[in-house]
N, C-alpha and C. Protein backbone atom coordinates (compact mmCIF):
# COMPACT_ATOMS: atom_id res chain seq x y z
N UNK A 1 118.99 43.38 63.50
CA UNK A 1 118.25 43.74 64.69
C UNK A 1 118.78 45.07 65.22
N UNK A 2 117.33 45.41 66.00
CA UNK A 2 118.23 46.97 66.33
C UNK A 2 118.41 47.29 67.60
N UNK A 3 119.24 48.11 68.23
CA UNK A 3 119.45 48.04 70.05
C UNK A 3 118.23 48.12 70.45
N UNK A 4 118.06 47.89 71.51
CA UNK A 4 116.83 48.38 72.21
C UNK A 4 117.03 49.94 73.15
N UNK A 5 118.72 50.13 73.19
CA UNK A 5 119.39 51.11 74.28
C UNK A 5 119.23 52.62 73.55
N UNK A 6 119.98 52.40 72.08
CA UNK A 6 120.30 53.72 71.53
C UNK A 6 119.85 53.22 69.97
N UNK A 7 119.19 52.30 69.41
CA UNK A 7 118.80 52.19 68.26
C UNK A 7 119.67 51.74 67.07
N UNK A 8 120.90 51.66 67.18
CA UNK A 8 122.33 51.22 66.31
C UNK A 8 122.02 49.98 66.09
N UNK A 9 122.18 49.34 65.00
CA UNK A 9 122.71 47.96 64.78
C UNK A 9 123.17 47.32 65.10
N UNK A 10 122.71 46.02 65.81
CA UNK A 10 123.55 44.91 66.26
C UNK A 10 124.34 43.84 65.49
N UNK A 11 125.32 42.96 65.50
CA UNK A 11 125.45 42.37 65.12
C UNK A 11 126.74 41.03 65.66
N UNK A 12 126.35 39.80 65.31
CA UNK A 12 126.34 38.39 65.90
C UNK A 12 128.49 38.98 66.31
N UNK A 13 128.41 37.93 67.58
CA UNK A 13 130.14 37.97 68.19
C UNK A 13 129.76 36.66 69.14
N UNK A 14 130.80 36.33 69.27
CA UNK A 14 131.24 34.95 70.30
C UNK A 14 132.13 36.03 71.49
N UNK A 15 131.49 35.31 72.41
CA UNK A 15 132.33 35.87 73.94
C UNK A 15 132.38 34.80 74.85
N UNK A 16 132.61 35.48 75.97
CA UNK A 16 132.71 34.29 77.18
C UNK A 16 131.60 35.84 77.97
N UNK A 17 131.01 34.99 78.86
CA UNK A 17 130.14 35.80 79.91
C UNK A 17 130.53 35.27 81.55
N UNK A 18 130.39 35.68 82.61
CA UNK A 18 130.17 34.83 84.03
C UNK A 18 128.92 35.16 84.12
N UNK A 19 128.56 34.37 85.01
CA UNK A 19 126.77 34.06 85.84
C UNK A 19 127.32 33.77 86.83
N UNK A 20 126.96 34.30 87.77
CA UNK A 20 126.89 34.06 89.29
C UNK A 20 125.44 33.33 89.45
N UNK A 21 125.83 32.14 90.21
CA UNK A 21 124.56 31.26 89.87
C UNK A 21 124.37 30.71 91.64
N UNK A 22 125.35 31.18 92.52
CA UNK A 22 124.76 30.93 94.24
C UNK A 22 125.90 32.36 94.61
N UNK A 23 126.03 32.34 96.02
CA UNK A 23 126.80 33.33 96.82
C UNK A 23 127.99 33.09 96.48
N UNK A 24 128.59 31.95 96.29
CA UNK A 24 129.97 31.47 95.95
C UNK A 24 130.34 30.66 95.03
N UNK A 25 129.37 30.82 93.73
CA UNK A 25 129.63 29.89 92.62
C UNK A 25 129.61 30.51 91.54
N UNK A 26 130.55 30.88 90.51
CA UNK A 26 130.61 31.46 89.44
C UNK A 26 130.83 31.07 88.80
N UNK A 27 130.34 30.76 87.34
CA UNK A 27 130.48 30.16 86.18
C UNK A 27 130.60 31.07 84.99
N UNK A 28 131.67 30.73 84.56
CA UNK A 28 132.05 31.40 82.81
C UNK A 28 131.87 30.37 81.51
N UNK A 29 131.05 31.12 80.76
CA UNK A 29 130.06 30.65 79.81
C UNK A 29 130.94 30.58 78.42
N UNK A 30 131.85 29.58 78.00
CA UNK A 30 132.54 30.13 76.80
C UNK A 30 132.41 30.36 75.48
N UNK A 31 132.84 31.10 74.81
CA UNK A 31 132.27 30.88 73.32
C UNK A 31 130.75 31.18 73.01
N UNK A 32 129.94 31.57 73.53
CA UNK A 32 128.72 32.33 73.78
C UNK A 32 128.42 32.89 72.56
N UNK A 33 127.39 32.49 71.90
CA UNK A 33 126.85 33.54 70.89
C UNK A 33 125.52 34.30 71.15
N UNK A 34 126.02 35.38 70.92
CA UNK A 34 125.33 36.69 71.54
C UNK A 34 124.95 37.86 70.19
N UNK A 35 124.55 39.01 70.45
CA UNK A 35 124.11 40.14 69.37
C UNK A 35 124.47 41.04 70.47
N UNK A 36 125.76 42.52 69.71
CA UNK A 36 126.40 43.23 70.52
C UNK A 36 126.24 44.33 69.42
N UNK A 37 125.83 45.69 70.14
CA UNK A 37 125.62 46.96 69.25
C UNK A 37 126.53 47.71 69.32
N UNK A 38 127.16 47.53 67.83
CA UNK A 38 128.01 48.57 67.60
C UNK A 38 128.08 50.00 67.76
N UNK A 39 127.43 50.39 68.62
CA UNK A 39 127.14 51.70 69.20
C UNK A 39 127.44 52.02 70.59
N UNK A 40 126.87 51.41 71.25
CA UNK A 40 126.65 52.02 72.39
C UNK A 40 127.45 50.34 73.16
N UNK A 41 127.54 49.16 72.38
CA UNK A 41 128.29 47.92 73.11
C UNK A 41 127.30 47.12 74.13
N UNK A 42 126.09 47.75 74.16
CA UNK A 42 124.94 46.76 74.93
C UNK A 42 124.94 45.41 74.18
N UNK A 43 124.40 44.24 75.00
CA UNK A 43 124.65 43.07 74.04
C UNK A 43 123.02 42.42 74.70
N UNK A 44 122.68 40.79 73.71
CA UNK A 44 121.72 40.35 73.70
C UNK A 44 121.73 38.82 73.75
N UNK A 45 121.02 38.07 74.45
CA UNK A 45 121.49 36.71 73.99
C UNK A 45 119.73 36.41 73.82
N UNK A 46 119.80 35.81 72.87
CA UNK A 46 118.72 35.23 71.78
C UNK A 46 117.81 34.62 72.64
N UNK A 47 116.92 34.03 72.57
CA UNK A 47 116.08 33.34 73.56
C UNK A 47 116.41 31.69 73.01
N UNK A 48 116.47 31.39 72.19
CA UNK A 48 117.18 29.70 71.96
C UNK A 48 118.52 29.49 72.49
N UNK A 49 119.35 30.58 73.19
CA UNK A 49 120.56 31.05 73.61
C UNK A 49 120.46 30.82 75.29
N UNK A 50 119.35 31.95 75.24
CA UNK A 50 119.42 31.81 76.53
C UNK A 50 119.21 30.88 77.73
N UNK A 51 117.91 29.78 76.66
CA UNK A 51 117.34 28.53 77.44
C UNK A 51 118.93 27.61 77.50
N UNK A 52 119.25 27.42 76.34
CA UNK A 52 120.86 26.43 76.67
C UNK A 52 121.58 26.91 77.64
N UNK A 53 121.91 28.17 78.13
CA UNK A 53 122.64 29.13 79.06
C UNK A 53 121.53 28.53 80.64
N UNK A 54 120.57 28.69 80.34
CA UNK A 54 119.72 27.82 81.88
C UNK A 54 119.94 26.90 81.99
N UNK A 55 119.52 25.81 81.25
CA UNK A 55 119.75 24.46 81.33
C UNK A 55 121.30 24.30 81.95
N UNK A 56 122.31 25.03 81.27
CA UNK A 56 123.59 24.70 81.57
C UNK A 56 124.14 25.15 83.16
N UNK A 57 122.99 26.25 83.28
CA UNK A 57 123.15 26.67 85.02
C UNK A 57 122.99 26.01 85.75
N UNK A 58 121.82 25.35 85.50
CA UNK A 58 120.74 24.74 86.48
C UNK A 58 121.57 23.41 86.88
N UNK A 59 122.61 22.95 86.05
CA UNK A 59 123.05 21.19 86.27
C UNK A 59 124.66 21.85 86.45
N UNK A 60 125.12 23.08 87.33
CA UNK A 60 126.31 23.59 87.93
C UNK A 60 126.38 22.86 89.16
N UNK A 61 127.56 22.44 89.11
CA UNK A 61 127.97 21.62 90.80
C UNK A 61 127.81 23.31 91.68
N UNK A 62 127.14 23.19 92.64
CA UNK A 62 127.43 24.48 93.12
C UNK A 62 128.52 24.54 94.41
N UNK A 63 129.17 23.29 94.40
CA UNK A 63 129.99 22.88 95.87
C UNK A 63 131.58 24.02 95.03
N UNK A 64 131.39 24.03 93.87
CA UNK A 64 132.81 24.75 93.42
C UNK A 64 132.57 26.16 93.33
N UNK A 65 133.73 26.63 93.26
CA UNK A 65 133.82 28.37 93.47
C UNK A 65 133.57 28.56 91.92
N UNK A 66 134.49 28.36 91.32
CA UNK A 66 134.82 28.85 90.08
C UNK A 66 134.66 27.28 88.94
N UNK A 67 133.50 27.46 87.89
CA UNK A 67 133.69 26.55 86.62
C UNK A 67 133.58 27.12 85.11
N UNK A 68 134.04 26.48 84.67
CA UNK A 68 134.45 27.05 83.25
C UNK A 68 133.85 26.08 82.70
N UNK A 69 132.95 26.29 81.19
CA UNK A 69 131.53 25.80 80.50
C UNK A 69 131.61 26.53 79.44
N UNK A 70 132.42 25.10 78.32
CA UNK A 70 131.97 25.59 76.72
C UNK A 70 130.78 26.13 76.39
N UNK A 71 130.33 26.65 75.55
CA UNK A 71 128.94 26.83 75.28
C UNK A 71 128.54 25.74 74.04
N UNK A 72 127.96 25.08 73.59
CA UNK A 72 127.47 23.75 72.53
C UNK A 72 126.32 23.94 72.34
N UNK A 73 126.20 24.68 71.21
CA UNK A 73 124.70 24.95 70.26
C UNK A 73 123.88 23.72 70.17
């Protein structure tokens, strides 16, 4: 796949991301598989990626400041 930013090649990496998901609730996403361009370092998360990444927002206790959330394909 190719950037959409500067046109370079992407290719597959595991990360951790945060989502700020209310005013005072932040969640870090771990182990995340994503598409990151070796160029310019813009990154992408897949659309079968991204729905698991919602779903996993949407059912966040939001009473906590800070949660930490494997990511599970």
């Amino acid at each position: 796949m190719k950037c959409h930013v500067c046109g370079s090649n992407m290719y597959p990496l595991t990360t951790d991301l945060p989502f700020k998901v209310s005013e005072t609730t932040i969640v870090i996403v771990k182990c995340l598989p994503l598409l990151q361009c070796n160029n310019c370092s813009e990154y992408l998360l897949e659309d079968t990626v991204l729905k698991q990444v919602e779903i996993i927002l949407e059912n966040v206790d939001t009473s906590a400041e800070l949660e930490v959330i494997n990511y599970a394909a």
